[in-house]
Protein backbone atom coordinates (compact mmCIF):
# COMPACT_ATOMS: atom_id res chain seq x y z
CA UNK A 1 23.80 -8.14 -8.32
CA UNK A 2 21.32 -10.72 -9.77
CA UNK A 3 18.15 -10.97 -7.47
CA UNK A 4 18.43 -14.72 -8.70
CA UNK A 5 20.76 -15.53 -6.43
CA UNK A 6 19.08 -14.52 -3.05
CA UNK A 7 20.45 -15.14 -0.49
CA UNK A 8 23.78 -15.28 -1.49
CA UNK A 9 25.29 -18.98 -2.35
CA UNK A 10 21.55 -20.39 -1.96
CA UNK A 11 19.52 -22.92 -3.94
CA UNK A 12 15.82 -22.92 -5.09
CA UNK A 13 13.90 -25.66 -2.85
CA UNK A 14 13.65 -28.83 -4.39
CA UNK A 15 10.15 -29.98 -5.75
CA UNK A 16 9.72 -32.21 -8.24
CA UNK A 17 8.66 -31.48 -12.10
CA UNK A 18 7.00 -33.35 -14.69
CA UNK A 19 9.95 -34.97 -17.07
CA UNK A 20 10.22 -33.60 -20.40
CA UNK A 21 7.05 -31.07 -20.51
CA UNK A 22 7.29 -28.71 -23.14
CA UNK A 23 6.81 -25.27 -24.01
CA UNK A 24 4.73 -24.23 -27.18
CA UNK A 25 5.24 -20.74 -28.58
CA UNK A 26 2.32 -19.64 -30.12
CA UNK A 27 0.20 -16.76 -29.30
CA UNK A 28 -2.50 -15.91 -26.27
CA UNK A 29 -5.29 -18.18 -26.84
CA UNK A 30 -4.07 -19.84 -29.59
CA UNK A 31 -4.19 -23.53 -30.37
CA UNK A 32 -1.57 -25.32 -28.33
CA UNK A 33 -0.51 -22.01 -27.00
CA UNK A 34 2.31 -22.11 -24.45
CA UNK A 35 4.86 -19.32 -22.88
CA UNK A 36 7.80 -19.91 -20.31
CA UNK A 37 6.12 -17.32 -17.60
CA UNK A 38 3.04 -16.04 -17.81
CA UNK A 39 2.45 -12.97 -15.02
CA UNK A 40 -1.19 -12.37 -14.10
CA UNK A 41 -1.64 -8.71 -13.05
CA UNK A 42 -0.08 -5.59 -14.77
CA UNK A 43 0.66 -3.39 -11.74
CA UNK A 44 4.36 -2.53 -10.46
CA UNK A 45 4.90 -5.91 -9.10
CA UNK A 46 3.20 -7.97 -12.68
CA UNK A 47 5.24 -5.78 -14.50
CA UNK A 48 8.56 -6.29 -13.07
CA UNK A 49 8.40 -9.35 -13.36
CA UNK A 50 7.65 -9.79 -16.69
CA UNK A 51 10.89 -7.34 -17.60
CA UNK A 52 12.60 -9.22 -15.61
CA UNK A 53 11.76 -12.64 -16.64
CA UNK A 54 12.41 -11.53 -20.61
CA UNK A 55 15.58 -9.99 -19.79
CA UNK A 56 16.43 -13.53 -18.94
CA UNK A 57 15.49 -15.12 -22.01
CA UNK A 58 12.13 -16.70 -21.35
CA UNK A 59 8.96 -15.97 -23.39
CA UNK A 60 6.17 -14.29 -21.72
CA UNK A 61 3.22 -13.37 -21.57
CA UNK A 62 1.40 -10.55 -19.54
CA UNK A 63 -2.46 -10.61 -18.68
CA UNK A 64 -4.05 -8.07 -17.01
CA UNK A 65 -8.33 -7.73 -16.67
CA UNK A 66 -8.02 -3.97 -16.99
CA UNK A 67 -7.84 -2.07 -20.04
CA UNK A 68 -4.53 -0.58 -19.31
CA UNK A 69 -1.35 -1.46 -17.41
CA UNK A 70 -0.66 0.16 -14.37
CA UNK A 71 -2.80 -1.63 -11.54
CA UNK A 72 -2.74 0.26 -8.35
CA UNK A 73 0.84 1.48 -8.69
CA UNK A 74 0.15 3.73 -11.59
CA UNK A 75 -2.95 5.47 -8.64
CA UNK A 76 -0.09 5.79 -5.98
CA UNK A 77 1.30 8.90 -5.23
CA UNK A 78 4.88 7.23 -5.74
CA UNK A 79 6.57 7.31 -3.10
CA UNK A 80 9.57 4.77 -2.47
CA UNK A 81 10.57 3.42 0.56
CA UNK A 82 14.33 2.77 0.81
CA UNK A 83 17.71 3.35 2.15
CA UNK A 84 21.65 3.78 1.23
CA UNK A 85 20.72 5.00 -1.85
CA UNK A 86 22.17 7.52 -4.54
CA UNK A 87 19.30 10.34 -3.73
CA UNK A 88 20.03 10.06 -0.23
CA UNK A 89 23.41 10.60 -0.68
CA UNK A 90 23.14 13.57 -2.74
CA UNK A 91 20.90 15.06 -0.06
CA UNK A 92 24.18 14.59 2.41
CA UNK A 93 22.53 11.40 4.17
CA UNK A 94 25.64 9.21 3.84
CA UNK A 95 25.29 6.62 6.50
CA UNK A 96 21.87 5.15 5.79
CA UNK A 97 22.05 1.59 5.44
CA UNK A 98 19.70 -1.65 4.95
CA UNK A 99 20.85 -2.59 8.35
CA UNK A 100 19.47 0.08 10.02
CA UNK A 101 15.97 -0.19 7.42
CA UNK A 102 15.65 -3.91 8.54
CA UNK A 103 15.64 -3.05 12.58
CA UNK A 104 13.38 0.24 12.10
CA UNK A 105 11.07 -2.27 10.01
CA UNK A 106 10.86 -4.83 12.48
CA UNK A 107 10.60 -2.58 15.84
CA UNK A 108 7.59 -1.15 14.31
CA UNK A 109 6.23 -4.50 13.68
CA UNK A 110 6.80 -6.30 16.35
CA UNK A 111 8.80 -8.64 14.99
CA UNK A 112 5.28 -9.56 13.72
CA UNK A 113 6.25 -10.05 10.07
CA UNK A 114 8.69 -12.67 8.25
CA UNK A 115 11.86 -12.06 9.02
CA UNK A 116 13.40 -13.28 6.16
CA UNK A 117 10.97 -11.17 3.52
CA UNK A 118 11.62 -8.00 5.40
CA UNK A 119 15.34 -8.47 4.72
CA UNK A 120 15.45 -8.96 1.41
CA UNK A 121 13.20 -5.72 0.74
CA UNK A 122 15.10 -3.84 3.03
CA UNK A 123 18.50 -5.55 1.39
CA UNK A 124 17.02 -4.81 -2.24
CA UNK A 125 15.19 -1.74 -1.97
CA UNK A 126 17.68 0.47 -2.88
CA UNK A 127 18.71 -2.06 -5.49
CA UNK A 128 15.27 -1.58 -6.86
CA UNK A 129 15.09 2.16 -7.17
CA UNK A 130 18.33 2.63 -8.99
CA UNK A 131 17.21 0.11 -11.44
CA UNK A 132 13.90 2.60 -11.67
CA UNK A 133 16.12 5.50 -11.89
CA UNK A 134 18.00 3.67 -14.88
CA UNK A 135 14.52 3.18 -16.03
CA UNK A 136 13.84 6.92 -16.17
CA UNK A 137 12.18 7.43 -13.30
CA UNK A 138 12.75 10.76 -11.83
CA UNK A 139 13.12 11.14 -7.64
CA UNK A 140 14.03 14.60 -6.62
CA UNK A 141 16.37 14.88 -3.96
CA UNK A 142 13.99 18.04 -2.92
CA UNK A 143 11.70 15.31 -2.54
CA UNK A 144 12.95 13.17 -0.18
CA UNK A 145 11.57 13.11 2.90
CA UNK A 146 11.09 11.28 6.24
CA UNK A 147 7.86 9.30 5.41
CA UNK A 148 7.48 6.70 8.39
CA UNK A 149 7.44 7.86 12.28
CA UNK A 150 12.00 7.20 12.09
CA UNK A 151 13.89 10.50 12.13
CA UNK A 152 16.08 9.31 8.67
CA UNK A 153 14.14 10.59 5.35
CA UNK A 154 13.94 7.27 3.45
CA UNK A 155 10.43 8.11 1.11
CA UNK A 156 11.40 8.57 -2.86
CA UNK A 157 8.87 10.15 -3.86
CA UNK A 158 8.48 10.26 -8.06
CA UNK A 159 8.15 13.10 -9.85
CA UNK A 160 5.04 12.37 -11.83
CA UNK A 161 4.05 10.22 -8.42
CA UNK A 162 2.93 6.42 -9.23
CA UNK A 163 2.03 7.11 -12.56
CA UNK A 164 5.62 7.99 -13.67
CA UNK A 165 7.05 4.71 -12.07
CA UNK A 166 3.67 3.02 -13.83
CA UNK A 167 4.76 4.78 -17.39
CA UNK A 168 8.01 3.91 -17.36
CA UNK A 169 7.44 0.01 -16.62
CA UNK A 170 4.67 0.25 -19.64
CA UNK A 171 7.34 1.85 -21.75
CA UNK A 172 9.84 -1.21 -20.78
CA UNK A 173 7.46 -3.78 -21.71
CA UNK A 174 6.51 -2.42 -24.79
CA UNK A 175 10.22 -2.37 -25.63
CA UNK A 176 10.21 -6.40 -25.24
CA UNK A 177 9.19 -9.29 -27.17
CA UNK A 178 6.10 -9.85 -24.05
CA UNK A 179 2.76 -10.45 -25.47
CA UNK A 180 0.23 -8.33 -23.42
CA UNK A 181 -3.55 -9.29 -22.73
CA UNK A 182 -5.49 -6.52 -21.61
CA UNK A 183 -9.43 -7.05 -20.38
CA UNK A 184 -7.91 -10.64 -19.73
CA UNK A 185 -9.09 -12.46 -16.56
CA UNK A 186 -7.67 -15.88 -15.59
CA UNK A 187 -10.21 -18.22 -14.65
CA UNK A 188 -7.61 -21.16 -12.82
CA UNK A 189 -4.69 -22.51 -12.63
CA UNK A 190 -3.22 -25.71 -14.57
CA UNK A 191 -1.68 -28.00 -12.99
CA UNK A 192 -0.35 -31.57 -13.91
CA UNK A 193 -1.24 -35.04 -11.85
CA UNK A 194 2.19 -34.27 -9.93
CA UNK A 195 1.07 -31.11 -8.89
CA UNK A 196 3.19 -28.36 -11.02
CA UNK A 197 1.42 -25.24 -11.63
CA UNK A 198 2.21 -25.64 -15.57
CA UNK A 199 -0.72 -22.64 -17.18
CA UNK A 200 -3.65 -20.93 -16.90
CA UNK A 201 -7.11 -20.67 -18.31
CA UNK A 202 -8.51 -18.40 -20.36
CA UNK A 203 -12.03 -17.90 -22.23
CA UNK A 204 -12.34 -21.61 -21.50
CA UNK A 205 -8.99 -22.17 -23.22
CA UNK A 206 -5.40 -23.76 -21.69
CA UNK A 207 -2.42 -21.80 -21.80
CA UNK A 208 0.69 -23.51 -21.08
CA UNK A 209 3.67 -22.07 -19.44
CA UNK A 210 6.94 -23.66 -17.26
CA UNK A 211 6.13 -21.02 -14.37
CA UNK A 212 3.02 -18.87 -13.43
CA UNK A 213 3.72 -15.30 -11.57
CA UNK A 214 0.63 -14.32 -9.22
CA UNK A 215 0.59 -10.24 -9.47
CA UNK A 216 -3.07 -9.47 -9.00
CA UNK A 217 -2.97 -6.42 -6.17
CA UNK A 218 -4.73 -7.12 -2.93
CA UNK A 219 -8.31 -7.10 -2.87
CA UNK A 220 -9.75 -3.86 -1.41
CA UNK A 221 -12.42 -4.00 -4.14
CA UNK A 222 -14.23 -6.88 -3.22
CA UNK A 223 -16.61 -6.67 -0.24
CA UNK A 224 -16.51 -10.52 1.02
CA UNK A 225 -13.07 -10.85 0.99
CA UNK A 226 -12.62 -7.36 2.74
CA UNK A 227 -15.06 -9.29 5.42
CA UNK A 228 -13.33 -12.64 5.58
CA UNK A 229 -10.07 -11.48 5.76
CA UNK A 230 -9.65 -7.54 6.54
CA UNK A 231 -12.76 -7.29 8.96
CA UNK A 232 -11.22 -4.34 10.83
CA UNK A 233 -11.73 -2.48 7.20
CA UNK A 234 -15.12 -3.89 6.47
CA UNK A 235 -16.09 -3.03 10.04
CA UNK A 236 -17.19 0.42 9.16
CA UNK A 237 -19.55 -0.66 7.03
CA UNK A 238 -20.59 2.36 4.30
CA UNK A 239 -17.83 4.76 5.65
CA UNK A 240 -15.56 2.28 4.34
CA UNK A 241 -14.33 2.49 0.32
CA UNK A 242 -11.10 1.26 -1.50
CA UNK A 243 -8.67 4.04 -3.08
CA UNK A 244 -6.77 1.26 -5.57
CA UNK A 245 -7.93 -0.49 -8.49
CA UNK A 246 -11.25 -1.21 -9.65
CA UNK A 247 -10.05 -4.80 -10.58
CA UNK A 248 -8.11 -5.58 -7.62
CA UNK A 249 -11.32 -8.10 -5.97
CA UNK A 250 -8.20 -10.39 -4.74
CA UNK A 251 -7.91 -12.83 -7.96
CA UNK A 252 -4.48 -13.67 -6.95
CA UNK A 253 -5.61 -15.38 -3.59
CA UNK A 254 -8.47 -17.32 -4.95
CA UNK A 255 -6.03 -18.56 -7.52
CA UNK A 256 -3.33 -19.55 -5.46
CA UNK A 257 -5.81 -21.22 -2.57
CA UNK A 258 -6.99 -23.20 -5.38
CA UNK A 259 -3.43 -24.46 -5.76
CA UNK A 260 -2.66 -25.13 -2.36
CA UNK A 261 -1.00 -22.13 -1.45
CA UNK A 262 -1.29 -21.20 2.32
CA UNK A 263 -2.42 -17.56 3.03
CA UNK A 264 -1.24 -15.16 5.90
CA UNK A 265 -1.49 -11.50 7.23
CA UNK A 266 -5.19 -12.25 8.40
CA UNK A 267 -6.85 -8.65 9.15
CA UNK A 268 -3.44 -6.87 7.55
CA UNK A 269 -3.33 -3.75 6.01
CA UNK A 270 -3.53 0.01 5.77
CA UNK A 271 -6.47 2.18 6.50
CA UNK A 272 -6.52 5.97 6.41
CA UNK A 273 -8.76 8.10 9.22
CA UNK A 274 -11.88 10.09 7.46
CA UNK A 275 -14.12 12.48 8.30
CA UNK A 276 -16.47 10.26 5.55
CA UNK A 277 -17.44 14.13 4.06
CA UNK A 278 -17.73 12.25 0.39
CA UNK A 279 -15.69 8.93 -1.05
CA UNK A 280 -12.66 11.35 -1.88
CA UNK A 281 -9.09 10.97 -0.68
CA UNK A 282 -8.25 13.84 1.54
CA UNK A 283 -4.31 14.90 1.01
CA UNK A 284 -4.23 17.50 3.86
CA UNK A 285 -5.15 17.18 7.47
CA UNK A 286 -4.40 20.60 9.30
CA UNK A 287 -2.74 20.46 12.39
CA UNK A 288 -5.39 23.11 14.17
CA UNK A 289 -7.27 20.22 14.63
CA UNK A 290 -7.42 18.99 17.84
CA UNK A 291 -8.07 15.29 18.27
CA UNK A 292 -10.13 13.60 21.41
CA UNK A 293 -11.36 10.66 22.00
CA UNK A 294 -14.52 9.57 23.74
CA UNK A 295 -13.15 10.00 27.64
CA UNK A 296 -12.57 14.21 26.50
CA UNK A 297 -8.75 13.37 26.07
CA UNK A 298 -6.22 14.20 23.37
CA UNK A 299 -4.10 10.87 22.84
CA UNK A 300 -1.70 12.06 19.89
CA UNK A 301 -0.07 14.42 17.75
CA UNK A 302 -2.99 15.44 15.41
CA UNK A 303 -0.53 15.39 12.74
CA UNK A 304 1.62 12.29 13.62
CA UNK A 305 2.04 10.24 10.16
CA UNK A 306 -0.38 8.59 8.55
CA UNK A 307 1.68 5.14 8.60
CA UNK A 308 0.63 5.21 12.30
CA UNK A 309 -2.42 7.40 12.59
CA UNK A 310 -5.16 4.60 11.92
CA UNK A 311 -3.91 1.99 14.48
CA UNK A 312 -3.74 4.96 17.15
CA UNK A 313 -7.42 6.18 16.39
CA UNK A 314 -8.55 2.26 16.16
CA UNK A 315 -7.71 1.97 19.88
CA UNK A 316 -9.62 4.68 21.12
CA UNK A 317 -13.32 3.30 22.82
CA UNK A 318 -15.60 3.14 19.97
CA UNK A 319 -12.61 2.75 17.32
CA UNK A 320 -13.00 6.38 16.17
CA UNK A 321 -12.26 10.17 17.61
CA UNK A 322 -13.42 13.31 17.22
CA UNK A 323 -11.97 16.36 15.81
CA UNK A 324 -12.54 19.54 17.78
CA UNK A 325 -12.52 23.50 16.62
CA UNK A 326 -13.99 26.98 16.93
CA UNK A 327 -15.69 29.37 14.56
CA UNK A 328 -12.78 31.53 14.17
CA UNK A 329 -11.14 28.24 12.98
CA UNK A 330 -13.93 27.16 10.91
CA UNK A 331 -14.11 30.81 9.24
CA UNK A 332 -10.29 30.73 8.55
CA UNK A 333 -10.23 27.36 7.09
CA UNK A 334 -8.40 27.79 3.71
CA UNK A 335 -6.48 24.89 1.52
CA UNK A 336 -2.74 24.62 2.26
CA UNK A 337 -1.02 26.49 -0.14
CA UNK A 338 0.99 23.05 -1.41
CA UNK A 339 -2.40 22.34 -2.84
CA UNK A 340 -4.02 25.72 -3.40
CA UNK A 341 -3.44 25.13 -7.48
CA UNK A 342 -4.40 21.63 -7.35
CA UNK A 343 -7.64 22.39 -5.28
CA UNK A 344 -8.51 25.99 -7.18
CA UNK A 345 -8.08 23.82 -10.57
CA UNK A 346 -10.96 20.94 -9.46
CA UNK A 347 -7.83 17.95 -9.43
CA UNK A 348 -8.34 17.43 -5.51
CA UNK A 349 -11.18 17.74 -2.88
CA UNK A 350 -9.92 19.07 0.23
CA UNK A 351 -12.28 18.29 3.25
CA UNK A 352 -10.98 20.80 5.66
CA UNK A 353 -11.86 24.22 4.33
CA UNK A 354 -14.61 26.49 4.80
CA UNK A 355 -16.98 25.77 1.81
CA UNK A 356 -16.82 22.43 2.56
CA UNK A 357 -16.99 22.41 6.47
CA UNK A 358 -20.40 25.01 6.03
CA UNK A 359 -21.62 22.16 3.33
CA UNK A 360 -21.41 19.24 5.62
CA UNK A 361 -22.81 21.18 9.33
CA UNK A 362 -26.06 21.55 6.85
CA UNK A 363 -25.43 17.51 6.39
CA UNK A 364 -25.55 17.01 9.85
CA UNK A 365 -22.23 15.95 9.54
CA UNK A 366 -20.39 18.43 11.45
CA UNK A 367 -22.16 18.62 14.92
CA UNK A 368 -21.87 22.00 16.32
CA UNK A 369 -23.19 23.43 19.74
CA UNK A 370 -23.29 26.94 21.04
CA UNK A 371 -21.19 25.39 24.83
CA UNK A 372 -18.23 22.72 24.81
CA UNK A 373 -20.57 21.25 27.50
CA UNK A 374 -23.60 20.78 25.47
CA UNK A 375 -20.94 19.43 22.28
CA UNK A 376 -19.71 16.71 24.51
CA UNK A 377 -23.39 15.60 25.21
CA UNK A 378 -24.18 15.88 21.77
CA UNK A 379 -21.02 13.54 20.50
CA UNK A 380 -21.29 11.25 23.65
CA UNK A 381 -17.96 12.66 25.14
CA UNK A 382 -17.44 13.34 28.72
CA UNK A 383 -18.44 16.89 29.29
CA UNK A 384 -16.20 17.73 32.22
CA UNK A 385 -13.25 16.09 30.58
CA UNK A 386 -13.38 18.29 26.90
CA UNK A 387 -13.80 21.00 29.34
CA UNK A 388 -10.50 20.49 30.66
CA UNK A 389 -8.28 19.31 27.90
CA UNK A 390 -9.70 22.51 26.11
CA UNK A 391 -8.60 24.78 28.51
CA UNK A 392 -5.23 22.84 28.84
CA UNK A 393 -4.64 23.26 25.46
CA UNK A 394 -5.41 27.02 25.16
CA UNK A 395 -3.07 27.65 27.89
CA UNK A 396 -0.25 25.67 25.50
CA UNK A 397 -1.31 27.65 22.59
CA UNK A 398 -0.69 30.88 25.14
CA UNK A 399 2.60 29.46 26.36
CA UNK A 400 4.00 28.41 22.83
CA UNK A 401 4.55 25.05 23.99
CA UNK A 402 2.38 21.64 23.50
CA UNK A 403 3.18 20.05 26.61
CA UNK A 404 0.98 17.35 25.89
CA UNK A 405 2.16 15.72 22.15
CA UNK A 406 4.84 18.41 21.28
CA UNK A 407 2.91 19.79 18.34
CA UNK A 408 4.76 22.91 16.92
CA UNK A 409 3.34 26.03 18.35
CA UNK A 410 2.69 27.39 14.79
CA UNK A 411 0.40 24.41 14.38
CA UNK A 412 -1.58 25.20 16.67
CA UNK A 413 -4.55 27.50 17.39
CA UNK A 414 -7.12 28.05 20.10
CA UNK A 415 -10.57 26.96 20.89
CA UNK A 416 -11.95 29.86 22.48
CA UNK A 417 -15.12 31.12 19.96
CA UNK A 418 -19.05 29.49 19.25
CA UNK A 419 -20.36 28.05 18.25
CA UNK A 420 -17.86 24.81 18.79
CA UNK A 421 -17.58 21.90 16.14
CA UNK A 422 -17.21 18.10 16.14
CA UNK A 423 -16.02 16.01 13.22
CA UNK A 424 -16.12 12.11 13.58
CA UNK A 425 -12.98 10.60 12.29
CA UNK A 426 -12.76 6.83 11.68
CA UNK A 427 -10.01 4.89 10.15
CA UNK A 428 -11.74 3.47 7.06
CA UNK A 429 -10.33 4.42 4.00
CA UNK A 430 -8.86 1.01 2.61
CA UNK A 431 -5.61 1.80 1.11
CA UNK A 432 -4.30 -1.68 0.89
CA UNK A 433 -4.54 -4.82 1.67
CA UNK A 434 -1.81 -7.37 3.17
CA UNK A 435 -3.41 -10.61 3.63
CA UNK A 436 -1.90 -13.08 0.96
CA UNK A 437 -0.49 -15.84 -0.08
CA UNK A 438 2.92 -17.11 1.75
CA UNK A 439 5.47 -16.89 0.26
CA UNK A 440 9.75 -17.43 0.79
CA UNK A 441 12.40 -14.93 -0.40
CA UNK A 442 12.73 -16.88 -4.02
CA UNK A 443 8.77 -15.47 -4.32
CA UNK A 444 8.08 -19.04 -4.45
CA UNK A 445 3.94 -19.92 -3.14
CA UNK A 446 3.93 -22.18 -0.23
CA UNK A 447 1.60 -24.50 1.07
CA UNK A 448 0.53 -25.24 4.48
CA UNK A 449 3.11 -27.07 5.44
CA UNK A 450 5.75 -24.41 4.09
CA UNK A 451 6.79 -26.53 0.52
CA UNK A 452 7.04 -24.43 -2.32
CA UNK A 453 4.11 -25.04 -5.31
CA UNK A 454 6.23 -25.83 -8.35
CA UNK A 455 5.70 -23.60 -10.92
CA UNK A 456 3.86 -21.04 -9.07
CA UNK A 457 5.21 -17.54 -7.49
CA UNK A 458 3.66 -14.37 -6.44
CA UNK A 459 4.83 -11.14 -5.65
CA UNK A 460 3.52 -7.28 -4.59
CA UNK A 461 0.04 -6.40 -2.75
CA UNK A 462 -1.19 -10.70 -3.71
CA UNK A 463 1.61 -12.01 -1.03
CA UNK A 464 1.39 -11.74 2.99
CA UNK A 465 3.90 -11.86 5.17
CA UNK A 466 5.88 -8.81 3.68
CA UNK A 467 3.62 -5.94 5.08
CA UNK A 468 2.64 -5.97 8.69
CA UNK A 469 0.06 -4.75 11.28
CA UNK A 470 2.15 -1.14 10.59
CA UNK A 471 2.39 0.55 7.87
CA UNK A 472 6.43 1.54 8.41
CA UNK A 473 5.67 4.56 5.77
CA UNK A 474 5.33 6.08 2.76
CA UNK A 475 6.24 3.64 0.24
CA UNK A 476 6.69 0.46 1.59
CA UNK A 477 3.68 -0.61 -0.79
CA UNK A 478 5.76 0.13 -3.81
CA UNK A 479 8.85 -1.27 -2.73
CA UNK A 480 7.17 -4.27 -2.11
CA UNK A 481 5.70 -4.49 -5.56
CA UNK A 482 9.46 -3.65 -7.14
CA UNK A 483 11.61 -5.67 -5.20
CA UNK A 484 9.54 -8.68 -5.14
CA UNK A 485 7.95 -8.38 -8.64
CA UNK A 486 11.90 -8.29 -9.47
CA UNK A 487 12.43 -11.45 -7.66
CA UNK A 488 9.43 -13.44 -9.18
CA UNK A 489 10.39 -12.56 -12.50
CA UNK A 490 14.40 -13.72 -12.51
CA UNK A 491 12.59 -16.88 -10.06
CA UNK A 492 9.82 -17.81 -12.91
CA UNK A 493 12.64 -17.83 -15.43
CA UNK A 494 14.79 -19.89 -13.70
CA UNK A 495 12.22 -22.40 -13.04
CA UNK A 496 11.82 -22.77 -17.19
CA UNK A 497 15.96 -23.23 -17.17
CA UNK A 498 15.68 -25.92 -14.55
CA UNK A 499 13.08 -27.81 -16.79
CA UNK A 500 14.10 -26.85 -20.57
């Protein structure tokens, strides 16, 4: 199927172009220099759709302001959001379908998301990672697993995680006739008296091109923005920090609002809880914990997925929790032997162990107190309340049997020892960002009254509209940036057919 065509039997919008412009081939910066589609970013989504928009015949050209490909894709721990597709087949899950994707994706949204994007990802994701598998791209069915808060195991994860997916895009481009620009960062747009988007700007220097793809990542890296339009994230001030790329400061937007392009998804994206030990990603949170908010109660399944965790922690009074446990849990704290390698070898940080946990109640960071009375007092909990939901929960832990959230008994473990300990746990780890510019299912930028730009499309982490107020789980990012980076490719050289 050609992601051209979407949806079936329908036309581009009409907008009017400038009669007879032409397109110089000549090289980045060069006098008169001029490409069919030029993509601005070099992530998943920027590089998709510069494969695709070769593989169609036009010339392009692919500028990225880091020194390598990769963007915030190749960081990822590659996971791929899908269903109906070959893996989950071979893993005996024959009866997924896009269908049931699309009404999982909205329910958990709200219906708070365009309608109209959500179906074509969830119509084209598994589309999009057979054409990765084609590509090389490795997702064990071993791997598969259920990645959002649905019972039905739709996250692909990669073998060598986002930077296999990242690789294997690099390795495509290099196999085409696409002039890369690395270090490169556009200054504006181009655009003629009519209003086309026909270029960019470079070093002071025009480039021309018949469509311009808008690829840049999100903008987690850039303070203001995170403040004007992600203030939940900016919010907690120097607990807060960004886990993507170093050059993703939201490019994409400023370009696009200079064109006209409307933005959406105001205070959109994903945040991850912390214990804000040190500006390190933690991979493993263990279920001993016991999670209470400021009233002394539990309010959720300390190990519920991460795709819903922050929103649930957000509500609480104060916008954060605390994370209760004894000394004997403290003492027995050891990494999870999925990442006992990985930790023992210096590749991860794991907040949750012993060394660590001594480290930070020096810090001050872990409050301890030799009475759950006198920790309550100390953390601003009500005393009376911890008191109870302790002994609640030691009586589950007795019984077998989490009455409360259902956590598995072998999860759990007591608080019965002192000295006790408190960990504050905010949601402020920025993991991406989904304000953006608007955008229709042709990937084509809209304005504020909903007309397509000419000339201009965007696609991935740089759009809004496609990822809502919930994260529906592990790899809905990167199925965004494949699917749609698709789309804006085979949509960018189209627009150079219309007009050749």
């Amino acid at each position: 199927m050609n992601l051209a065509s979407l949806p079936p039997g329908s036309q581009l919008p009409y907008c009017s172009m400038l009669p007879g412009r032409e397109t110089h081939h000549a090289s980045i910066m060069g006098e008169g220099a001029g490409y069919d589609v030029i993509v601005i970013g070099g992530g998943g989504a920027g590089m998709c759709a510069a494969i695709e928009a070769c593989d169609a015949g036009a010339r392009v050209a692919l500028l990225d302001a880091d020194a390598k490909l990769g963007g915030s894709t190749a960081l990822s721990g590659g996971v791929y959001y899908a269903a109906g597709t070959s893996v989950q087949r071979e893993a005996g899950i024959a009866d997924d379908t896009a269908d049931a994707m699309f009404e999982y994706y909205m329910t958990l949204n709200q219906y708070r998301v365009e309608a109209s994007l959500a179906r074509t990802l969830c119509d084209h994701a598994a589309e999009g990672l057979e054409w990765l598998i084609e590509l090389g791209v490795s997702f064990p069915v071993a791997a598969l697993y259920s990645s959002g808060v649905e019972s039905v195991a739709r996250g692909h994860t990669a073998a060598d995680m986002g930077a296999g997916i990242a690789e294997a895009l690099d390795r495509e481009v290099a196999a085409r006739d696409i002039d890369v620009a690395l270090d490169t960062r556009v200054e504006e747009l181009l655009s003629d008296d009519s209003g086309p988007v026909v270029g960019v700007r470079i070093g002071g220097e025009d480039v021309r091109s018949a469509a311009v793809v808008l690829a840049t990542g999100g903008f987690g890296a850039n303070p203001y923005l995170l403040n004007r339009h992600y203030p939940e994230a900016a919010a907690h001030g120097d607990w807060s920090w960004y886990i993507g790329n170093a050059n993703c400061i939201g490019d994409g937007l400023a370009l696009g609002e200079s064109a006209g392009a409307d933005l959406v998804g105001h205070n959109r994206g994903l945040l991850l809880t912390t214990p804000n030990f040190k500006k390190e990603l933690e991979v493993y949170v263990p279920a001993w914990l016991v999670y209470v908010n400021r009233e002394g109660r539990r309010f959720v399944n300390e190990v519920a997925e991460y795709a819903v965790m922050s929103g649930v922690v957000k509500a609480q009074t104060g916008g954060s929790c605390f994370a209760i446990f004894d000394d004997d849990a403290r003492a027995a704290a050891r990494p999870d032997p999925r990442y006992a390698d990985a930790f023992a070898a210096g590749i991860i940080s794991l907040n949750w162990v012993t060394e660590e946990l001594d480290a930070q109640i020096e810090a001050g960071k872990v409050i301890r107190a030799d009475s759950l009375n006198a920790l309550a007092i100390r953390c601003g909990i009500r005393p009376g309340a911890l008191l109870a939901t302790v002994e609640k929960y030691n009586d589950d832990v007795a019984a077998g049997h989490d009455s409360m959230f259902f956590k598995r008994a072998d999860e759990m473990k007591p608080i019965r020892k002192a000295p006790f300990h408190a960990v504050e746990i905010k949601p402020a780890i920025v993991c991406l960002t989904s304000t953006g510019i608007r955008i229709n299912a042709h990937t084509q930028a809209l304005d504020a009254c909903d007309r397509p730009i000419c000339g201009l499309f965007a696609a991935g982490e740089t759009t809004g509209g496609v990822l809502g107020e919930r994260y529906i789980g592990g790899g809905n990012s990167i199925a965004n940036a494949i699917v749609f980076g698709r789309i804006a490719g085979q949509q960018a050289a189209l627009e150079f057919k219309r007009n050749d």
